[in-house]
N, C-alpha and C. Protein backbone atom coordinates (compact mmCIF):
# COMPACT_ATOMS: atom_id res chain seq x y z
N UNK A 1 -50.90 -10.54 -50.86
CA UNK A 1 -49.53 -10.10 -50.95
C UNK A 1 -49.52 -8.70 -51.58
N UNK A 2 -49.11 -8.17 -50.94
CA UNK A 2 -48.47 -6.58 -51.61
C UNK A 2 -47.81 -6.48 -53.13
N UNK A 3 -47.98 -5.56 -53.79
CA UNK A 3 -47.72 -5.83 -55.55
C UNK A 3 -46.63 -5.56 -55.52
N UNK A 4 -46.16 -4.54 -54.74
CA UNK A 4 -44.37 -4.61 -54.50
C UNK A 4 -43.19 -5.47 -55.04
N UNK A 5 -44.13 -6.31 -53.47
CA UNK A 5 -43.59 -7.73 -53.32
C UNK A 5 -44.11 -8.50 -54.24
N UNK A 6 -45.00 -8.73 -55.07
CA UNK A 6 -45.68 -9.65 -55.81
C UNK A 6 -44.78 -9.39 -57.29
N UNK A 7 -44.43 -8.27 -57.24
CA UNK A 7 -43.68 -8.05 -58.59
C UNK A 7 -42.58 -8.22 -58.61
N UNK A 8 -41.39 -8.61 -57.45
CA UNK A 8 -40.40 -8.82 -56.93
C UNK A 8 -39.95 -10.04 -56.57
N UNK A 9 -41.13 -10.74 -56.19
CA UNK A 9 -41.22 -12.39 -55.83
C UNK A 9 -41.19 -12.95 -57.59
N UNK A 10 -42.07 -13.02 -58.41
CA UNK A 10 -42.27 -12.78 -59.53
C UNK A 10 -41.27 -13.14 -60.54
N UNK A 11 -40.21 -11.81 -60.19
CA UNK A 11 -39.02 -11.51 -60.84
C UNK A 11 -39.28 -10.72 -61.90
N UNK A 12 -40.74 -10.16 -61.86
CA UNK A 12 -40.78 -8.97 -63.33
C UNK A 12 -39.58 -7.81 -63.41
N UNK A 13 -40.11 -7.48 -61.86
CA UNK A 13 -39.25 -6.52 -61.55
C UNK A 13 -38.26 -6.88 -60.72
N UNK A 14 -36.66 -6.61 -60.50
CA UNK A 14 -35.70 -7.34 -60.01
C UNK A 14 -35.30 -7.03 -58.51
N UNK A 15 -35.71 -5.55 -57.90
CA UNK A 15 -35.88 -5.31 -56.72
C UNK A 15 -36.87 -4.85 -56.42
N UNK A 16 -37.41 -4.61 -54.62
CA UNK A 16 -38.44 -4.00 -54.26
C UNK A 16 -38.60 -3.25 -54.40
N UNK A 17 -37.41 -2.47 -54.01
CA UNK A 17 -37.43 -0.63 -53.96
C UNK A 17 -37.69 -0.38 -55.38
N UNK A 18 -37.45 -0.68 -56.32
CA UNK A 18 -37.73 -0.22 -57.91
C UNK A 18 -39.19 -0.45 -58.39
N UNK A 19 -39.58 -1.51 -57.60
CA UNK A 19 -40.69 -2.10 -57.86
C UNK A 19 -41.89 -1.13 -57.16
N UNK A 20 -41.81 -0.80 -55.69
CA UNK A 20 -42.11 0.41 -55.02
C UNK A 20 -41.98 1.58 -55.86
N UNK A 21 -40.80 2.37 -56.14
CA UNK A 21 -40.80 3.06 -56.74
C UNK A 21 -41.59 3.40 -58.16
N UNK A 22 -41.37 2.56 -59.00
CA UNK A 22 -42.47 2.31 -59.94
C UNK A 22 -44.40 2.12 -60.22
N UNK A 23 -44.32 1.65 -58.48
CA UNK A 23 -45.67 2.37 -57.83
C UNK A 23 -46.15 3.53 -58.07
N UNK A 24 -45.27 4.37 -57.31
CA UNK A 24 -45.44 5.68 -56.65
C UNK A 24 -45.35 6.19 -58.27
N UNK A 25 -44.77 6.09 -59.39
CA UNK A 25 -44.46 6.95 -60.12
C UNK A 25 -45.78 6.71 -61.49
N UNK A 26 -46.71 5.82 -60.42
CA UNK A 26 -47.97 5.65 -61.87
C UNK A 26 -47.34 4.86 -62.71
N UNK A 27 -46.32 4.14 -62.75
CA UNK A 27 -46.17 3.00 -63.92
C UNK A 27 -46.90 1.61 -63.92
N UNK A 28 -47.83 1.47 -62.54
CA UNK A 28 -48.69 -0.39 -62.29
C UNK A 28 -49.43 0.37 -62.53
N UNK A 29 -50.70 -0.55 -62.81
CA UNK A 29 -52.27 0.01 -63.13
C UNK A 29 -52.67 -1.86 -62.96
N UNK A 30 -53.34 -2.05 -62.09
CA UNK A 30 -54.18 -3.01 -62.01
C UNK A 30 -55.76 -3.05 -62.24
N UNK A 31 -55.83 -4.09 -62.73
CA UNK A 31 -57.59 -4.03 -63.64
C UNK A 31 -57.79 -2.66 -63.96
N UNK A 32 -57.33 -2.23 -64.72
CA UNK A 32 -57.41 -0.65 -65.93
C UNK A 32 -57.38 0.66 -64.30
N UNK A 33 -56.72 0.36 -63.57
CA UNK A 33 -56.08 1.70 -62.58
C UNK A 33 -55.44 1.48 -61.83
N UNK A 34 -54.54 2.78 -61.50
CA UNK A 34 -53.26 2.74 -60.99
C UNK A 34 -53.61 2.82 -59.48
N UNK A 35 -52.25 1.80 -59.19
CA UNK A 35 -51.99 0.65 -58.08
C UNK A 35 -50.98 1.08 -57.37
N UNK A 36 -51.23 1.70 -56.23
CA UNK A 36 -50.50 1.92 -54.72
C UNK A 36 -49.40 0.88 -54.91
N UNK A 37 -48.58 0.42 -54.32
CA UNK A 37 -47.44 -0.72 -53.77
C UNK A 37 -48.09 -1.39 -52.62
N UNK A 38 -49.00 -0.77 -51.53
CA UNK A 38 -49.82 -1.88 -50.76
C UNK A 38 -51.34 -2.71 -51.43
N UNK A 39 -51.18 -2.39 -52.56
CA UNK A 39 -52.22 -2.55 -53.20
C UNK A 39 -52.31 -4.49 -53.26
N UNK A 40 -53.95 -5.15 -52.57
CA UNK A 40 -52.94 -6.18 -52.12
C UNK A 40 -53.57 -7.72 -54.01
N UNK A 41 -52.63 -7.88 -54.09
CA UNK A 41 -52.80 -8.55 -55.06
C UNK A 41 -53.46 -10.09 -55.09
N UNK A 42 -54.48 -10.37 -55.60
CA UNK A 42 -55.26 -11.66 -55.83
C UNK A 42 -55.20 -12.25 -57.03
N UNK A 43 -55.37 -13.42 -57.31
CA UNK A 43 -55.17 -14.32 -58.40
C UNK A 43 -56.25 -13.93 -59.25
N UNK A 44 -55.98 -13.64 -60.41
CA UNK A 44 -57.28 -13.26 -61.75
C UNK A 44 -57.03 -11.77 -62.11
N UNK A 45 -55.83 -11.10 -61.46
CA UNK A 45 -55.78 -9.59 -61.20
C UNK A 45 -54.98 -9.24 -62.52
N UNK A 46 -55.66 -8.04 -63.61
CA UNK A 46 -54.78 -8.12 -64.94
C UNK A 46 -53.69 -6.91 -64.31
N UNK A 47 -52.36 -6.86 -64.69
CA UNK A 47 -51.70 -5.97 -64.11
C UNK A 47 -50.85 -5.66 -65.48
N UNK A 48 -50.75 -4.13 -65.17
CA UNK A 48 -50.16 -3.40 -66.68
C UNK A 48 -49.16 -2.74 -66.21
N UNK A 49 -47.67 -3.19 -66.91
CA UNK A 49 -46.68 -2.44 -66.33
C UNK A 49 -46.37 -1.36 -67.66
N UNK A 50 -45.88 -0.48 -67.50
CA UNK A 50 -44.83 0.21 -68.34
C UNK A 50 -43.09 0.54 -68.02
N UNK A 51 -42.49 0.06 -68.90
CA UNK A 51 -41.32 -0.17 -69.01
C UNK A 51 -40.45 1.20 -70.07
N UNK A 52 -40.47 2.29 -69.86
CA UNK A 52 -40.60 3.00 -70.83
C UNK A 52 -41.62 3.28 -71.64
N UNK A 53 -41.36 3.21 -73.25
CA UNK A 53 -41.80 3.13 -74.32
C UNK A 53 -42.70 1.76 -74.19
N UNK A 54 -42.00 0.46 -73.31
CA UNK A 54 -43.05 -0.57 -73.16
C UNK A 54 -43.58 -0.50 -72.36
N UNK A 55 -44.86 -1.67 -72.87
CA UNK A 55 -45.67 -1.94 -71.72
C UNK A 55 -45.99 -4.04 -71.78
N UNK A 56 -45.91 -4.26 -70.82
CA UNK A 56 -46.22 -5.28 -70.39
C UNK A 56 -47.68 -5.66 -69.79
N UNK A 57 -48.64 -6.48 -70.06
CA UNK A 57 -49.88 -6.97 -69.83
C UNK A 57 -49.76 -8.39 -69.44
N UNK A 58 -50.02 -8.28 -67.76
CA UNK A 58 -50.07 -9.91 -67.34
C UNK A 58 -51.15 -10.39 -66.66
N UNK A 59 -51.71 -11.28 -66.45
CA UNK A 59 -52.60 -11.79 -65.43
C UNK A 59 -52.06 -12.80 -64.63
N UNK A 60 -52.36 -12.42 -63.34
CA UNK A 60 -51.97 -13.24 -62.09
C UNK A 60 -52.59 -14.56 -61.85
N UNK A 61 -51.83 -15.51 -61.92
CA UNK A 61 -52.01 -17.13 -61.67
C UNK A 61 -51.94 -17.88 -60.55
N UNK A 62 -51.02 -17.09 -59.73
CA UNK A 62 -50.97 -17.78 -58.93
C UNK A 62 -50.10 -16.49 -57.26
N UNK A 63 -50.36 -16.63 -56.70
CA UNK A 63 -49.65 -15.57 -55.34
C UNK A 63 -48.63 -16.18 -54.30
N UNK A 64 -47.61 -16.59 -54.47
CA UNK A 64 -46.77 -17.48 -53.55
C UNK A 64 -45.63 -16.53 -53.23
N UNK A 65 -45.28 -16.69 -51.75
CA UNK A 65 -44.32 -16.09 -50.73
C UNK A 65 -42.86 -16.36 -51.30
N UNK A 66 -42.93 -17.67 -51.51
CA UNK A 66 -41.31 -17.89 -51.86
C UNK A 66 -41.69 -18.71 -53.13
N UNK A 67 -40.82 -18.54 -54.14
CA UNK A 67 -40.46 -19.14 -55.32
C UNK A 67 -38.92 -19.46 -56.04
N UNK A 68 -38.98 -20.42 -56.90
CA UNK A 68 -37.83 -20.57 -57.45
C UNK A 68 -37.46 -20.07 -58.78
N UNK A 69 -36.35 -19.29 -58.87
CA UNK A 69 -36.09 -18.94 -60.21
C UNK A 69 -37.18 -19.66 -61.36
N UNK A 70 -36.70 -20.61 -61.90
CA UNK A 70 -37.31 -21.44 -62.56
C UNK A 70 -38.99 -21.39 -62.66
N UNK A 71 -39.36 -21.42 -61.48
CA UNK A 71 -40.87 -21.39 -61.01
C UNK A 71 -41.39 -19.97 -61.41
N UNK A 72 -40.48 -18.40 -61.57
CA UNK A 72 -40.97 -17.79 -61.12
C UNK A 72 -42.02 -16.87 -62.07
N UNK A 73 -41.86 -17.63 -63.16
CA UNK A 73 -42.68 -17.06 -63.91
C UNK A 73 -44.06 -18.24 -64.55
N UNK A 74 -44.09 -19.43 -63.57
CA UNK A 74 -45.32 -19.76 -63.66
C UNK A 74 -46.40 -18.85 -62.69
N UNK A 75 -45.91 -17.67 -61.73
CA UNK A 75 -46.99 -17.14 -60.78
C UNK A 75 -47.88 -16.44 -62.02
N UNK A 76 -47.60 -15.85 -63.41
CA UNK A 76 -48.15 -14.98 -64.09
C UNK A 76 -48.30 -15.54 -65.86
N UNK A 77 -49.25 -14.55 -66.57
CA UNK A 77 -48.84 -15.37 -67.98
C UNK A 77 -49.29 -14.02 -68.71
N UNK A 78 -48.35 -13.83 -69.72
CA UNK A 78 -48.28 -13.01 -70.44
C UNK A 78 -49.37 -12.47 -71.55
N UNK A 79 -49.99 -11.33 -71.25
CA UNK A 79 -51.97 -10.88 -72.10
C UNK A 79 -51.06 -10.35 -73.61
N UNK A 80 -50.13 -9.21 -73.28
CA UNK A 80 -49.52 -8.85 -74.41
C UNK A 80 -48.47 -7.94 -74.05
N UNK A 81 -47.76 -8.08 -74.96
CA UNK A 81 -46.30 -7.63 -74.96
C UNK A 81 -45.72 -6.31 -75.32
């Protein structure tokens, strides 16, 4: 799955296009480097967002197409905050 979409399915990030965008602008870095939006995402993958001033550290658990609110944050688990 595309990290785009993987970050969007997810619900880290709340749309694609932002999630895309946030690509392009060097804010993902997967396993310690920065990550295209087709960049295609596998389970065990540490992914580092920055949110501003934050940053977010997750590792990928799991890669599923459709999810439920509820569900959507068993795909990932939080390294550090």
């Amino acid at each position: 799955m595309r990290l785009d979409k993987y970050l969007k399915v997810s619900r880290i990030i709340k749309r694609r296009t932002v999630a895309n965008d946030a690509c392009d602008a060097e804010h993902v870095s997967v396993n310690g480097r920065r990550a295209k939006a087709s960049y295609d995402v596998k389970e065990g993958d540490v992914l580092e967002i920055t949110f501003g001033q934050r940053t977010l550290k997750i590792r990928v658990v799991a890669v599923k197409e459709t999810v439920g609110k509820a569900d959507a944050s068993s795909m990932y688990e939080i390294i550090e905050e």
